[in-house]
C-alpha atoms as a PDB file:
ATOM      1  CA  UNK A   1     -10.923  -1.925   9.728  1.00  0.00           C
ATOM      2  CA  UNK A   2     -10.046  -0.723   6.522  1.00  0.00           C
ATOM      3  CA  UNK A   3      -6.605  -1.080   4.330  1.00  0.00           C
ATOM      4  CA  UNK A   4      -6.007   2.584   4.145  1.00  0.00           C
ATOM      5  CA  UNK A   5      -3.191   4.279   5.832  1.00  0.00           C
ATOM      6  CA  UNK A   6      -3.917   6.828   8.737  1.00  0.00           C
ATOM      7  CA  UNK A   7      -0.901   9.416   7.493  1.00  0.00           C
ATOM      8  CA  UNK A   8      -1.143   9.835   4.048  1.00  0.00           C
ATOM      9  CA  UNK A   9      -4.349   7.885   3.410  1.00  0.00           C
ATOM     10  CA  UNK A  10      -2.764   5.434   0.901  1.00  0.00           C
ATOM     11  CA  UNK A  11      -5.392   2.625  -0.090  1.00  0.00           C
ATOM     12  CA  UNK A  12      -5.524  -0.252  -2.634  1.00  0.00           C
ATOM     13  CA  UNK A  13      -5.143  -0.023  -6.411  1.00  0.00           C
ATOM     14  CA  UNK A  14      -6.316  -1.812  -9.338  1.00  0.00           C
ATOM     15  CA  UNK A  15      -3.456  -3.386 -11.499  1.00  0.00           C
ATOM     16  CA  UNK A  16      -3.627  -5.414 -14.816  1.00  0.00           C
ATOM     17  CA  UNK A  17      -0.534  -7.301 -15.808  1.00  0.00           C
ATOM     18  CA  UNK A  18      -0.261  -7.896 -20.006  1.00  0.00           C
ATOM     19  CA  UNK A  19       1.714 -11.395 -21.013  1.00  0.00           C
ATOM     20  CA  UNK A  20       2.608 -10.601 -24.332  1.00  0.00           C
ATOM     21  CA  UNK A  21       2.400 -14.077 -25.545  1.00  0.00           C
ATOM     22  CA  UNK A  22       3.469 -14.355 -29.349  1.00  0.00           C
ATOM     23  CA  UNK A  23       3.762 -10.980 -30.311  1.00  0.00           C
ATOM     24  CA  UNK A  24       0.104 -10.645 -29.085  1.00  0.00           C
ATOM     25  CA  UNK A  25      -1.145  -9.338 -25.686  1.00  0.00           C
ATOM     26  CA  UNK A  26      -2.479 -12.385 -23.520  1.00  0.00           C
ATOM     27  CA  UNK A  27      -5.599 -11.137 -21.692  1.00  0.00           C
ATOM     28  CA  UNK A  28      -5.399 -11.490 -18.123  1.00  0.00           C
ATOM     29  CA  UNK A  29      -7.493 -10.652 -15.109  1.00  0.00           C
ATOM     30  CA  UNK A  30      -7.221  -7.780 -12.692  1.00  0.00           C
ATOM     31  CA  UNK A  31      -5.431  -7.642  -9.486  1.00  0.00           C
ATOM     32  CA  UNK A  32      -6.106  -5.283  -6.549  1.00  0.00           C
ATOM     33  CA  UNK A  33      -2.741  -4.323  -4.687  1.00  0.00           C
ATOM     34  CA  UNK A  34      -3.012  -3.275  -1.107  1.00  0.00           C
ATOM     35  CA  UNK A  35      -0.086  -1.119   0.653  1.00  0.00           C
ATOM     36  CA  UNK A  36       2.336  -2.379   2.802  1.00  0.00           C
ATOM     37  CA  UNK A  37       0.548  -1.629   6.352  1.00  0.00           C
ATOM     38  CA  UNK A  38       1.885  -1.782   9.862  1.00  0.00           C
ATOM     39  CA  UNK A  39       0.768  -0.983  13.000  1.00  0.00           C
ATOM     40  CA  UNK A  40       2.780   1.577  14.193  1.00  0.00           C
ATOM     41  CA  UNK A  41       2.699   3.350  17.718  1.00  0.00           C
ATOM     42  CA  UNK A  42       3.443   7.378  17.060  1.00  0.00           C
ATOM     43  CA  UNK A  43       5.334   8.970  19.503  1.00  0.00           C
ATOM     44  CA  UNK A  44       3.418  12.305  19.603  1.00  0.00           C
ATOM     45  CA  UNK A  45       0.233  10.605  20.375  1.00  0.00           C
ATOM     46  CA  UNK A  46       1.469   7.354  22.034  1.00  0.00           C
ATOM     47  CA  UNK A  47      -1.631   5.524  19.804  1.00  0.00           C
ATOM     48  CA  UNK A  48      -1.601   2.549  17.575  1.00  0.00           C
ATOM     49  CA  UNK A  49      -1.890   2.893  14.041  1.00  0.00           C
ATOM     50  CA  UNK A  50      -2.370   1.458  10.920  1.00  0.00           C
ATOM     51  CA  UNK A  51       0.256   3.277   8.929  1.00  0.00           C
ATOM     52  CA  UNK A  52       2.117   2.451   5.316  1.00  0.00           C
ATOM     53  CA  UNK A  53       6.077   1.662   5.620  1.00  0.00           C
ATOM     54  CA  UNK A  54       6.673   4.985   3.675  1.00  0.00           C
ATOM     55  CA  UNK A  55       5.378   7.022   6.591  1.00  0.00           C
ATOM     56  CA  UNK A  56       7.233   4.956   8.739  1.00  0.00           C
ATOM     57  CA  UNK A  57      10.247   5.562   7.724  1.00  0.00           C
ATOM     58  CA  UNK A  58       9.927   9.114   7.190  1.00  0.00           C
ATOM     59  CA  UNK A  59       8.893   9.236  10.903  1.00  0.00           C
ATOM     60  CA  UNK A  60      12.317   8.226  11.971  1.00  0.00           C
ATOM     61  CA  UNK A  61      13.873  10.621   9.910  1.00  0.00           C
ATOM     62  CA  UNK A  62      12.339  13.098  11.679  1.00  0.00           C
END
């Protein structure tokens, strides 16, 4: 199972964070982020999916 959302294909990201620590930029280490994903049962299809909370929301809109 993978951490990418079924709608709009959103997936993880690589993120540094910079301390500035003394008027100089403290190296730190890399962080992935991963989306907010929920399982979410559509109402076209009736299936359970791994969706992000964007698309959710924008499915109730609808």
């Amino acid at each position: 199972m993978e951490k990418v959302c079924t709608i709009c294909g959103k997936h993880s990201a690589m993120g540094v964070t910079l301390v500035k620590l003394r008027g100089k930029y403290n190296p730190t280490s890399k962080v992935r982020k991963y989306p907010n994903l929920q399982w979410f049962k559509s109402p076209s299809t009736g299936k359970r999916t791994l969706a992000c909370a964007k698309c959710i929301k924008r499915s109730h809109k609808i």
